[in-house]
N, C-alpha and C. Protein backbone atom coordinates (compact mmCIF):
# COMPACT_ATOMS: atom_id res chain seq x y z
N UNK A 1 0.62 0.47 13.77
CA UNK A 1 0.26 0.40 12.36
C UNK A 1 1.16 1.34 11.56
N UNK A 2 1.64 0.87 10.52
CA UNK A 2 2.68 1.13 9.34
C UNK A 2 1.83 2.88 8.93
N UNK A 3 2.55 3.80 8.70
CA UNK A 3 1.76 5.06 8.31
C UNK A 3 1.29 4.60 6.29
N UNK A 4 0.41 5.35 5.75
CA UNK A 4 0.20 4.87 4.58
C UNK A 4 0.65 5.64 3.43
N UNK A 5 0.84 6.91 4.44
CA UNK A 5 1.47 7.94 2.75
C UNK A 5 2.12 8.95 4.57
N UNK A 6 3.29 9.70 3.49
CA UNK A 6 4.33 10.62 4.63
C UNK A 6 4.80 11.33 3.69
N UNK A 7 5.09 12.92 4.65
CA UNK A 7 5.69 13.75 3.24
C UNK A 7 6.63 14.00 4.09
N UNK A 8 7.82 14.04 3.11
CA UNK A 8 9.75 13.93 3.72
C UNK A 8 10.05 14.89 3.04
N UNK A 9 10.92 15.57 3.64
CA UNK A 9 11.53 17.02 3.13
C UNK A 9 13.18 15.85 2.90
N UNK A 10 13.82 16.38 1.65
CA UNK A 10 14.81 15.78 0.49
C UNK A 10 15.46 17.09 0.74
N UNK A 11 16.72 16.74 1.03
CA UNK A 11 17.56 18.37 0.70
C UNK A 11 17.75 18.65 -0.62
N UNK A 12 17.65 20.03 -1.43
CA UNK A 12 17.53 20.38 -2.65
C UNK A 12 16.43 19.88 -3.56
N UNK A 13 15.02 19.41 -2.90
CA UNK A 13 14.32 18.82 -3.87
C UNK A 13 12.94 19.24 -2.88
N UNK A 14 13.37 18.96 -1.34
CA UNK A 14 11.85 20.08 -1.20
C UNK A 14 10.96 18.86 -0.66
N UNK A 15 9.46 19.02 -0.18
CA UNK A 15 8.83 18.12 0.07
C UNK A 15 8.23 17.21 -1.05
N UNK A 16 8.44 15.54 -0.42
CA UNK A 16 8.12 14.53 -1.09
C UNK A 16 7.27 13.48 -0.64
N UNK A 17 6.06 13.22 -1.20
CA UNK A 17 4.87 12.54 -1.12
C UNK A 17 5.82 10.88 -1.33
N UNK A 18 5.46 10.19 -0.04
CA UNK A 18 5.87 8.91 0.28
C UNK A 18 4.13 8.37 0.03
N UNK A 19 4.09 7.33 -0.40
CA UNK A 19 2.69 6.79 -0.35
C UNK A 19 2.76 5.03 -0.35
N UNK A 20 2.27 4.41 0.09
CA UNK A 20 2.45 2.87 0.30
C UNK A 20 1.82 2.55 -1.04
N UNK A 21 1.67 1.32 -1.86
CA UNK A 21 1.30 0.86 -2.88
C UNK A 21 0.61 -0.24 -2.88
N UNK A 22 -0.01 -0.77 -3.09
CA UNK A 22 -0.74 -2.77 -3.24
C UNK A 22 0.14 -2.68 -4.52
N UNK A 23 -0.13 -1.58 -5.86
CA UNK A 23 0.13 -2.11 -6.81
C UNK A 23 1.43 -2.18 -7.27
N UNK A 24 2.22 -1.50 -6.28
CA UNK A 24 3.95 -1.04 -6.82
C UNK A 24 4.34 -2.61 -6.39
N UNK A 25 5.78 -2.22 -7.72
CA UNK A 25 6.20 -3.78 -7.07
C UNK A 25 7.93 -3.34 -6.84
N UNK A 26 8.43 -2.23 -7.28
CA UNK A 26 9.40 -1.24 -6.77
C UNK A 26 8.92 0.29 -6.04
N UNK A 27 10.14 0.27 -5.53
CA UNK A 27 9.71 1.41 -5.36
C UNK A 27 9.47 2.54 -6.82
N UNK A 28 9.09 3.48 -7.09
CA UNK A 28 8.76 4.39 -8.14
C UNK A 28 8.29 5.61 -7.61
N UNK A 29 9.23 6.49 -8.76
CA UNK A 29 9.25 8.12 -8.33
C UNK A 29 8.51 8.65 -9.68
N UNK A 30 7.27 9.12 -9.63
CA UNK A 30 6.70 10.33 -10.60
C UNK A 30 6.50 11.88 -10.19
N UNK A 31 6.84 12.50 -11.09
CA UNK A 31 6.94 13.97 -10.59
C UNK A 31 5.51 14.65 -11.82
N UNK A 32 4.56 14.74 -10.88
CA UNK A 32 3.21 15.55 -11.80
C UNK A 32 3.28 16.75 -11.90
N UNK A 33 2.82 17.53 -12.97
CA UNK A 33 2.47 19.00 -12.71
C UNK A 33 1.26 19.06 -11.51
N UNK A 34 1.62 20.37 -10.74
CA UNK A 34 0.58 20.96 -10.01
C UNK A 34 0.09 19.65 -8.60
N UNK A 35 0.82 18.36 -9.21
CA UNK A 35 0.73 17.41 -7.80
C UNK A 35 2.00 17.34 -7.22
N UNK A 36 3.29 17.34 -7.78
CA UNK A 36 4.84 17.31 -7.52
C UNK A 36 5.55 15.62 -7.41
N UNK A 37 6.46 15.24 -6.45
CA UNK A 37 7.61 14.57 -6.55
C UNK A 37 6.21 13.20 -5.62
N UNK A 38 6.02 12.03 -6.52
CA UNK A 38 5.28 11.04 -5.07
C UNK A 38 6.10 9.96 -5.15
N UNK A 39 6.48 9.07 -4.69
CA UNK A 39 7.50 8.02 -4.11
C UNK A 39 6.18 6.77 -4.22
N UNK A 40 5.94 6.00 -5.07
CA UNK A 40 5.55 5.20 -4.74
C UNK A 40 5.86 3.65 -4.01
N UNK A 41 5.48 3.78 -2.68
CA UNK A 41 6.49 2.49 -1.79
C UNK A 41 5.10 1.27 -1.85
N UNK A 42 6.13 -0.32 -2.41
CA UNK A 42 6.03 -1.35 -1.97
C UNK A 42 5.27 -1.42 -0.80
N UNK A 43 4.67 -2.51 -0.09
CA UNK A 43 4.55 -3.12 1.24
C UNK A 43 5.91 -3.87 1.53
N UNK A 44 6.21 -3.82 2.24
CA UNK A 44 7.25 -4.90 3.01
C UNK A 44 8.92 -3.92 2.66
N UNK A 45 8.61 -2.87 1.99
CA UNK A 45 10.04 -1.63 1.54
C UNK A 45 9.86 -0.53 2.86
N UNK A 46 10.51 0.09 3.61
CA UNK A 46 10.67 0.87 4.70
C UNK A 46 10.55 2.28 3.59
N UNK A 47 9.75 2.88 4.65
CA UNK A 47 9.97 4.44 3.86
C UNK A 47 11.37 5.01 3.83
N UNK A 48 12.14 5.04 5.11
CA UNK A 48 13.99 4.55 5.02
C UNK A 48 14.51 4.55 3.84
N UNK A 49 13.98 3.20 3.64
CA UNK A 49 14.56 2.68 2.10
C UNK A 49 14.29 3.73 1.11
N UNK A 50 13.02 3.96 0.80
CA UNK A 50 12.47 4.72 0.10
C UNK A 50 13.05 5.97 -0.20
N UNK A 51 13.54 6.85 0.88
CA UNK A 51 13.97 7.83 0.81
C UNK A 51 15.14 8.09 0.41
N UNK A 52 16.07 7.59 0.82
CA UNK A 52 17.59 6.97 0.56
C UNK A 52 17.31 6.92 -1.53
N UNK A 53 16.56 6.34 -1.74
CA UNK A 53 16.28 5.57 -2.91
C UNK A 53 15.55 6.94 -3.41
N UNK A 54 15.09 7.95 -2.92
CA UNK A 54 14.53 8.99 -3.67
C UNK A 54 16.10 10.01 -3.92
N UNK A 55 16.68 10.25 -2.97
CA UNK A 55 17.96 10.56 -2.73
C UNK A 55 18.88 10.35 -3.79
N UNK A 56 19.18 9.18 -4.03
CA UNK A 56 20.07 8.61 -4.66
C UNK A 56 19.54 9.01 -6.02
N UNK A 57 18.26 9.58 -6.66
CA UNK A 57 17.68 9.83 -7.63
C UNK A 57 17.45 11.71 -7.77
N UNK A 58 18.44 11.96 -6.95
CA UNK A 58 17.84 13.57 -7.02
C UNK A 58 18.35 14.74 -8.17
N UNK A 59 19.08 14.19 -8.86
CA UNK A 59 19.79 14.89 -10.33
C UNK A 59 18.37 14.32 -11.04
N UNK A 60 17.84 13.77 -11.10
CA UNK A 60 16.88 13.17 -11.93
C UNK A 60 15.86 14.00 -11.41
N UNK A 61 15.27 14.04 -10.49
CA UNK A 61 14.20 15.03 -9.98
C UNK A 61 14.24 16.10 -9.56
N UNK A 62 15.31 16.38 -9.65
CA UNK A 62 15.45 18.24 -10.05
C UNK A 62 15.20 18.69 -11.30
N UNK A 63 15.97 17.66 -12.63
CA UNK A 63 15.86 17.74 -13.49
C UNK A 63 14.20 17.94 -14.34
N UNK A 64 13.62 16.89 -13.80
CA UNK A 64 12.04 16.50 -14.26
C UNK A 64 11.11 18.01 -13.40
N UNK A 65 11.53 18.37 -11.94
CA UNK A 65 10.37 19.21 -11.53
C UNK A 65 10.77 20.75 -12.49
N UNK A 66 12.46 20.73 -12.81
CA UNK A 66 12.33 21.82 -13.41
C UNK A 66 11.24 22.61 -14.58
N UNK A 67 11.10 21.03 -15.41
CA UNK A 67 10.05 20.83 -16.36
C UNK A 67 8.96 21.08 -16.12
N UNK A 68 8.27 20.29 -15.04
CA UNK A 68 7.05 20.29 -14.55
C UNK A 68 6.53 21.70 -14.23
N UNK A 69 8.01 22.81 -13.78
CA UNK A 69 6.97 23.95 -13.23
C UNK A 69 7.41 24.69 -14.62
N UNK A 70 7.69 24.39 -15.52
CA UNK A 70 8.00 25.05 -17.22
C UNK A 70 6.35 24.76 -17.64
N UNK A 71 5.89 23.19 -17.18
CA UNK A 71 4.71 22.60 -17.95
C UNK A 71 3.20 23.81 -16.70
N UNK A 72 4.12 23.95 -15.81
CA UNK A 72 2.71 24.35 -14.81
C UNK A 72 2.70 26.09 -15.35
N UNK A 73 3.53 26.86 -15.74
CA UNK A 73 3.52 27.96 -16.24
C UNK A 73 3.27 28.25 -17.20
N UNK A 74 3.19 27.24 -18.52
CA UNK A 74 2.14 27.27 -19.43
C UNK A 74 0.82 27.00 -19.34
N UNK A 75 1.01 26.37 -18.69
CA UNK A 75 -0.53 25.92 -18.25
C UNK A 75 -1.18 27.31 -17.58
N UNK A 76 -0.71 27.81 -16.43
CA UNK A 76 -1.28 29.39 -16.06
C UNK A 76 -1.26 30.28 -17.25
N UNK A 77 -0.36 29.92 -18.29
CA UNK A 77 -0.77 31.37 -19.19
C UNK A 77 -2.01 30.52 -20.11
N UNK A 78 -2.08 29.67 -20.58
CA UNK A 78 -2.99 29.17 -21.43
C UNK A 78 -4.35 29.79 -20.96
N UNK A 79 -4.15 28.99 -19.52
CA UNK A 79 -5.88 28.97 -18.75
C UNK A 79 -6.29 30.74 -18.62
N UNK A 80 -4.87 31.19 -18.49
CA UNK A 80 -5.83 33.01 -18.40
C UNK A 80 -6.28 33.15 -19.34
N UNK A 81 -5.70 32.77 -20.50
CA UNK A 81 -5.85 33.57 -22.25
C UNK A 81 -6.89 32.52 -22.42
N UNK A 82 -7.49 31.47 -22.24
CA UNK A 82 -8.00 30.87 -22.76
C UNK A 82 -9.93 30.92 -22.15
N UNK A 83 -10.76 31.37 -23.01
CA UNK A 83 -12.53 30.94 -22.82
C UNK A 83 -12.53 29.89 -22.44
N UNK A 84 -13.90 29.90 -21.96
CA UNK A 84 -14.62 28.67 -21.35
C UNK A 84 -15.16 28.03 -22.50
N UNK A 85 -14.84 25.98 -22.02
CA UNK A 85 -15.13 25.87 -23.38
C UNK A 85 -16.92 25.43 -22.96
N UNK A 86 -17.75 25.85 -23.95
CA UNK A 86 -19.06 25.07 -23.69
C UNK A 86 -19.00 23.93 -24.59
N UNK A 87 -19.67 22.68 -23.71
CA UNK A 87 -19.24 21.61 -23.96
C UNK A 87 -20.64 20.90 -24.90
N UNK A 88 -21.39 21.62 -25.52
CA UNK A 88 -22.71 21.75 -26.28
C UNK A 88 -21.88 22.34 -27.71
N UNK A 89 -21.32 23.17 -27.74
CA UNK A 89 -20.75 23.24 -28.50
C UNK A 89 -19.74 22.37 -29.21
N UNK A 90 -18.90 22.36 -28.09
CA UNK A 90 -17.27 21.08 -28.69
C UNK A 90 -18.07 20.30 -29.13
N UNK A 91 -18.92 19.41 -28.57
CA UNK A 91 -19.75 18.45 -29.04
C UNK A 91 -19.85 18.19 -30.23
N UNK A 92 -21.01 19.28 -30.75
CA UNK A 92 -21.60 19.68 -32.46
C UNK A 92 -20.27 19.76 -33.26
N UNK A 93 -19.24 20.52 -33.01
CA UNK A 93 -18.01 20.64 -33.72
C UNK A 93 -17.33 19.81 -33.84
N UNK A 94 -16.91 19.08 -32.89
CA UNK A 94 -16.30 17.56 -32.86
C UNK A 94 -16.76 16.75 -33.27
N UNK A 95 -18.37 16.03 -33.48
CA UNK A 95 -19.35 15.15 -33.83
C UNK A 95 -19.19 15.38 -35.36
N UNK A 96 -19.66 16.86 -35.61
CA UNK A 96 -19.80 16.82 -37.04
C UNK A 96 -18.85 16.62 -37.67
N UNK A 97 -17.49 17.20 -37.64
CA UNK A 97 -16.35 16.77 -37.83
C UNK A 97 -16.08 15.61 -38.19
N UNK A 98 -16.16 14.57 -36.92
CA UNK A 98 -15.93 12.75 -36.74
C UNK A 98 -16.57 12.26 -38.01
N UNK A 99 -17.92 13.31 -38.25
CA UNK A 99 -19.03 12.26 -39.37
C UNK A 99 -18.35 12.35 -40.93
N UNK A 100 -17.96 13.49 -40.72
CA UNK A 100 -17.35 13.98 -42.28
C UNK A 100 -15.92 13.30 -42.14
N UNK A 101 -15.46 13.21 -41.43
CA UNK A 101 -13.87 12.32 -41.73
C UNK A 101 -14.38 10.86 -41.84
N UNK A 102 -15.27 10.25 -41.14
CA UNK A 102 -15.75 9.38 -41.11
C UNK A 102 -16.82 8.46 -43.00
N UNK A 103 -17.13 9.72 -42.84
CA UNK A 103 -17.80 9.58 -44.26
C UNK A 103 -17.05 9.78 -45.31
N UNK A 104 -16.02 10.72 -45.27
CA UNK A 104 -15.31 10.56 -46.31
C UNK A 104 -13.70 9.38 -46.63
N UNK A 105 -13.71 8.95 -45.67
CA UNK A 105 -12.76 7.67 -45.24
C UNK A 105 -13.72 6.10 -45.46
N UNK A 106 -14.87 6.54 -44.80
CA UNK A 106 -15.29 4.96 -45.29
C UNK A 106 -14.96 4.21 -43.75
N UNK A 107 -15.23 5.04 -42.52
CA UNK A 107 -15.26 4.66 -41.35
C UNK A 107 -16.36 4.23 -40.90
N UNK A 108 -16.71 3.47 -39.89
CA UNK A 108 -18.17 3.30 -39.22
C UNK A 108 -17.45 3.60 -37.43
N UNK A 109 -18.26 4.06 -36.80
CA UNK A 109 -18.25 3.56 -35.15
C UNK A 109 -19.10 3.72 -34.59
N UNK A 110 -19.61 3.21 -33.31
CA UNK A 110 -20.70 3.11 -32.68
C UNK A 110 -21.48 4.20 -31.92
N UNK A 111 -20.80 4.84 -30.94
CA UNK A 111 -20.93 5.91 -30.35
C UNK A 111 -20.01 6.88 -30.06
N UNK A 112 -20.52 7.93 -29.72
CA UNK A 112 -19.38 9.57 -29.60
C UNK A 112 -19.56 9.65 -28.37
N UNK A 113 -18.75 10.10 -27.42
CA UNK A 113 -19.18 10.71 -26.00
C UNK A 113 -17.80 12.06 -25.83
N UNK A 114 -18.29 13.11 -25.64
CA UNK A 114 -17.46 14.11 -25.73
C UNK A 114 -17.35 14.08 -23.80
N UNK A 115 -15.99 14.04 -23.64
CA UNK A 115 -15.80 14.73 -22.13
C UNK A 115 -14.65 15.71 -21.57
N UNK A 116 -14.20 15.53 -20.13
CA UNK A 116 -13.43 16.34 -20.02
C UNK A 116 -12.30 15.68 -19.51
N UNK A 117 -11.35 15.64 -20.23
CA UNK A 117 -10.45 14.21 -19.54
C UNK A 117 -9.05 15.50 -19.11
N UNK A 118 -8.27 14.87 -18.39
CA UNK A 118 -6.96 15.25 -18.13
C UNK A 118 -5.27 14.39 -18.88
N UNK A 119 -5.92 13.18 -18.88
CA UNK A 119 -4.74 12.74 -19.38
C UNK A 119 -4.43 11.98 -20.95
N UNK A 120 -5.97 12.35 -21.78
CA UNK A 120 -6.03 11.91 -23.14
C UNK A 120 -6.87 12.47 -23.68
N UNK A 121 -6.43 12.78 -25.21
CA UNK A 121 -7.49 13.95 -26.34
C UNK A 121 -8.48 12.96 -26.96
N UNK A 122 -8.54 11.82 -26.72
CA UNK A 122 -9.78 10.31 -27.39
C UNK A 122 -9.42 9.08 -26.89
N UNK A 123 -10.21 8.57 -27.56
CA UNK A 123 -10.00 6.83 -27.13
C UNK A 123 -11.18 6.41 -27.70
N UNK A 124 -10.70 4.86 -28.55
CA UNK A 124 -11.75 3.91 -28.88
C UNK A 124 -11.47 2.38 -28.78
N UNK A 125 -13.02 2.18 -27.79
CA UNK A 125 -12.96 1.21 -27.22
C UNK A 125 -13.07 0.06 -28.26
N UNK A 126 -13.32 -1.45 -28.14
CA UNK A 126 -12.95 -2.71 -28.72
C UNK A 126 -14.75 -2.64 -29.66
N UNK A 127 -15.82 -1.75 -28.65
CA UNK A 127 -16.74 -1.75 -29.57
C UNK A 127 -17.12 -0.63 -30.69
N UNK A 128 -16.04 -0.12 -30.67
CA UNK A 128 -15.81 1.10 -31.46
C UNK A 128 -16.09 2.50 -30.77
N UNK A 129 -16.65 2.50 -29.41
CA UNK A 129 -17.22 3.61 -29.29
C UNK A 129 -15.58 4.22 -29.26
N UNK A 130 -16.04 5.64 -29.93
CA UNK A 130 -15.66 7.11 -29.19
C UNK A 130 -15.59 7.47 -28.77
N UNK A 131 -14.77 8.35 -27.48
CA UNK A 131 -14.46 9.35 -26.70
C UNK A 131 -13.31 10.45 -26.90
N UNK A 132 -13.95 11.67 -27.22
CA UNK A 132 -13.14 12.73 -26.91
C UNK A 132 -13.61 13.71 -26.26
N UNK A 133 -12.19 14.18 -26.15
CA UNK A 133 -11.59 15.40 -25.22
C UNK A 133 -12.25 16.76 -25.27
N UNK A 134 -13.33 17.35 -24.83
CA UNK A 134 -13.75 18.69 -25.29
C UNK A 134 -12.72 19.49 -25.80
N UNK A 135 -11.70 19.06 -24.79
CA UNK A 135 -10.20 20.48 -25.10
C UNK A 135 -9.74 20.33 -26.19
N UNK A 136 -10.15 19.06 -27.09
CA UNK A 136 -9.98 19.44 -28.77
C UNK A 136 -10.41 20.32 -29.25
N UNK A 137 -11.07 21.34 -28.87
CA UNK A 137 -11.90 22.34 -29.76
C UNK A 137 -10.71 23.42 -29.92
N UNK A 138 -10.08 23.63 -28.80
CA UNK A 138 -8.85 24.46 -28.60
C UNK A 138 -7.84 24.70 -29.26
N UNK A 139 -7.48 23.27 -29.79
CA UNK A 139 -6.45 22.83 -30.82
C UNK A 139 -6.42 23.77 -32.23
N UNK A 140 -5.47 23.49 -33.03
CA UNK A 140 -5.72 24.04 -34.74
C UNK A 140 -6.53 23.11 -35.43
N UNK A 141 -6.93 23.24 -36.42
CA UNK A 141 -7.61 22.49 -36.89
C UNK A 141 -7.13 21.32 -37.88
N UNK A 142 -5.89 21.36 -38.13
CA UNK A 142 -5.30 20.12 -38.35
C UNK A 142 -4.71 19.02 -37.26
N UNK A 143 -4.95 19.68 -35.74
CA UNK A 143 -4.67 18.68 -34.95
C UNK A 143 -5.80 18.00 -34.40
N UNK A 144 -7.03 18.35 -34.96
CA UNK A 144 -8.42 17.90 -34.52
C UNK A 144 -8.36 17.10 -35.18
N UNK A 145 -8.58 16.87 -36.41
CA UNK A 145 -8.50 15.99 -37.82
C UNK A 145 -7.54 14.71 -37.14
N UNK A 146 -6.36 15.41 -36.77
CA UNK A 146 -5.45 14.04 -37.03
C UNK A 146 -5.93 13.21 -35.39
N UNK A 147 -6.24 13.72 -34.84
CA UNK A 147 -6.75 12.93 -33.20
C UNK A 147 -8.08 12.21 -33.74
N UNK A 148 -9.39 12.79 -34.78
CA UNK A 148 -10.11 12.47 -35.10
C UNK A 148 -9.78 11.57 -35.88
N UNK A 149 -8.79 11.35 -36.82
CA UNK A 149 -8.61 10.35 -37.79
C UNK A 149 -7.48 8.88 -37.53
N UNK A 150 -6.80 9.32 -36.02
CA UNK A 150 -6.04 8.40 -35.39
C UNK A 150 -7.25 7.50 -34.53
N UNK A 151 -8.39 8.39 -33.85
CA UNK A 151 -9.21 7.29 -33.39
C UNK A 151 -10.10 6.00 -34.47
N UNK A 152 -10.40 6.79 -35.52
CA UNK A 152 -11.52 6.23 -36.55
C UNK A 152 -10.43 5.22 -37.01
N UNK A 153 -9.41 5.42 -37.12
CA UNK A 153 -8.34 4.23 -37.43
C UNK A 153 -8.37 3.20 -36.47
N UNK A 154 -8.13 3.61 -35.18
CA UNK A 154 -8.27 2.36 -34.54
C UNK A 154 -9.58 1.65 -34.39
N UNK A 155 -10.80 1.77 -35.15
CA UNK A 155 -12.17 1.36 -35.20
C UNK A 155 -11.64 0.26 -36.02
N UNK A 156 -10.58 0.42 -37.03
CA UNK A 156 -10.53 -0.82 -37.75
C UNK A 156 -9.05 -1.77 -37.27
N UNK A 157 -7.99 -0.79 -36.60
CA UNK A 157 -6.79 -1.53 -35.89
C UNK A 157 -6.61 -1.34 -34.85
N UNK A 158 -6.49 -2.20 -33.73
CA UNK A 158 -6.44 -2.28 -32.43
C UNK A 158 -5.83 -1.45 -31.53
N UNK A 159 -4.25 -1.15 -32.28
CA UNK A 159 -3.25 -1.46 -31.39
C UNK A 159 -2.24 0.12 -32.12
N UNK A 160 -1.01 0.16 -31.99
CA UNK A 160 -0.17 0.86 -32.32
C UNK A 160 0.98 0.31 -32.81
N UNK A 161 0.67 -0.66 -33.57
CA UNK A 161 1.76 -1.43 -34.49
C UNK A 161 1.95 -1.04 -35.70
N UNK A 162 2.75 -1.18 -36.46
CA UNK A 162 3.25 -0.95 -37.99
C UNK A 162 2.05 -0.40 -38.87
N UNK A 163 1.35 -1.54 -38.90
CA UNK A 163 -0.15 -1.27 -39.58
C UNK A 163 -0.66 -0.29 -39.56
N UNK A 164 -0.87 0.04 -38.29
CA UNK A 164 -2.00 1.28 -37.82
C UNK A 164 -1.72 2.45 -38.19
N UNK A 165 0.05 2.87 -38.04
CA UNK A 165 0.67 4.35 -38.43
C UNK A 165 0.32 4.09 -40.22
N UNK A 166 0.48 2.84 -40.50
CA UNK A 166 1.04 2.85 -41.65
C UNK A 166 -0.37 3.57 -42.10
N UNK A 167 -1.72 2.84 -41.94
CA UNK A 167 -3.30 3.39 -42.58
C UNK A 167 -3.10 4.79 -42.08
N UNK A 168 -3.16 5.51 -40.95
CA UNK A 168 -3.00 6.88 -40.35
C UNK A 168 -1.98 7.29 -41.30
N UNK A 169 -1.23 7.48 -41.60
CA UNK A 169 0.29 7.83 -42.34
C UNK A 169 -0.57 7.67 -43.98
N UNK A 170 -1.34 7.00 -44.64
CA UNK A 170 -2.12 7.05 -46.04
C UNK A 170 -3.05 8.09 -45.91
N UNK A 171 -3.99 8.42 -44.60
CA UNK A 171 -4.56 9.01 -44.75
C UNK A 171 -3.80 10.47 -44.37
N UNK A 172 -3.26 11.33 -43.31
CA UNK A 172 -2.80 11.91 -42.81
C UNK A 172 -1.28 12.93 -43.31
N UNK A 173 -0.62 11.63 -44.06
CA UNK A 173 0.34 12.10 -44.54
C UNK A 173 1.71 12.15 -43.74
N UNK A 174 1.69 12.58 -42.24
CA UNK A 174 2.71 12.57 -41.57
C UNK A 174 2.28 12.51 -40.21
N UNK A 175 1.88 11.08 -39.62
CA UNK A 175 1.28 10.37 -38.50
C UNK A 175 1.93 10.69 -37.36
N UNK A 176 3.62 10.26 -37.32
CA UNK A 176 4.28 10.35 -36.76
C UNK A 176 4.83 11.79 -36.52
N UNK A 177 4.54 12.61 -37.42
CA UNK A 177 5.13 13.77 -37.33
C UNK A 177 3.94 14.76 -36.53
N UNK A 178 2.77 14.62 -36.67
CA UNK A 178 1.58 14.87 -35.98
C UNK A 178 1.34 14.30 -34.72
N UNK A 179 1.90 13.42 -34.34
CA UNK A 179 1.82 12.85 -33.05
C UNK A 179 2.62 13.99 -31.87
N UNK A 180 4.13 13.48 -32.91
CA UNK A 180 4.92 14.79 -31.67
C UNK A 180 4.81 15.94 -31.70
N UNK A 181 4.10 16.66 -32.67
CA UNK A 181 3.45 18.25 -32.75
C UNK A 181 2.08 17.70 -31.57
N UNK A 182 1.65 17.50 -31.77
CA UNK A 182 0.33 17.01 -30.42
C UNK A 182 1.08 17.12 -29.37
N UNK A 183 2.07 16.40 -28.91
CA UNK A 183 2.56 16.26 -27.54
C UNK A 183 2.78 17.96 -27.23
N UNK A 184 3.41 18.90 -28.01
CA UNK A 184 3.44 20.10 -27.75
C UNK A 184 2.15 20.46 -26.78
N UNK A 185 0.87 19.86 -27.12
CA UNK A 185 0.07 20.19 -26.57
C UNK A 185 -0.49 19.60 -25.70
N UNK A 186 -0.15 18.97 -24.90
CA UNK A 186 0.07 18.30 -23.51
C UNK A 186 -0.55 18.83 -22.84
N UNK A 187 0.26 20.23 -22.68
CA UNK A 187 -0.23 21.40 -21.36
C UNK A 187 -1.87 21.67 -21.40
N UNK A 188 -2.52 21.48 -22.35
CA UNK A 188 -3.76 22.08 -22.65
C UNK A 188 -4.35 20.90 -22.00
N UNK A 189 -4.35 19.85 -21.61
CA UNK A 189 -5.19 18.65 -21.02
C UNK A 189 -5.18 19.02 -19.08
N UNK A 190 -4.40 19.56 -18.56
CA UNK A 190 -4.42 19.59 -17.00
C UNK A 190 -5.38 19.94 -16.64
């Protein structure tokens, strides 16, 4: 029997998580903070292959883990300097928040559910509900607003087409420019 995941030592890049896939349909290399370099392999692709093929990619993943341990060392200074958040709190602050942007926009949505996510600050589903990120509380308070007022937007537009920046961008002022100030804050979701 075929092994299902293997970790291969890469010269200059260190150990690398080989893992078999159902869903890959190439091979594919992601490099996570705090998880590192994983090789996602095909069925019917040789780990061989794979490796060769991680190889042939190693200016690229030196490049990316350099980042990753830039992104994992902010992340250690954040989490020292940073309280515990109580999530009774974010709640009330975030909720009340949602109602007053909500009320003063002329929004409706169905439900709020505050949690603890890793890889997104909200999301709203097709029935409008709500979900955010406790770790919004963390943020400034113009980046709460604009995560709060990018979801209540999509209560009325689906998607991330023209339209949508364009209503976000009337209300907000600089959608796009608030988006990539957010990404700054990336590190705060791990």
């Amino acid at each position: 029997m075929k092994a299902k995941a293997e970790n291969i030592e890469i010269d200059g890049i260190g150990q690398i998580l080989f893992e078999r896939s159902k869903r890959a349909k190439h091979i594919n290399v992601s490099i996570k903070p705090f998880k590192g370099v994983r090789v996602a392999v095909p069925y019917g692709v040789s780990f061989d292959k794979a490796r060769r093929f991680a190889q042939s990619k190693g200016s690229w993943i030196r490049k990316h883990l350099d980042k990753m341990k830039r992104v994992e060392k902010e992340h250690d200074v954040f989490t020292k300097n940073s309280i515990e958040i109580d999530r009774a709190e974010a709640k009330k602050k975030l909720v009340d928040r949602l109602n007053e942007l909500s009320g003063k926009h002329d929004f409706r949505y169905n439900k709020v559910s505050i949690r603890n996510q890793k890889s997104r600050w909200g999301s709203c589903s097709a029935r409008n509900n709500i979900s955010l990120n406790m770790k919004l509380v963390r943020l400034p308070g113009e980046m709460i607003d604009y995560v709060l007022l990018h979801e209540l937007v999509h209560t009325r537009i689906k998607n991330h087409a023209n339209g949508f920046w364009a209503e976000l961008n009337r209300l907000d002022g600089d959608a796009k420019g608030m988006s990539k100030r957010l990404n700054k804050y990336k590190v705060f979701l791990l």
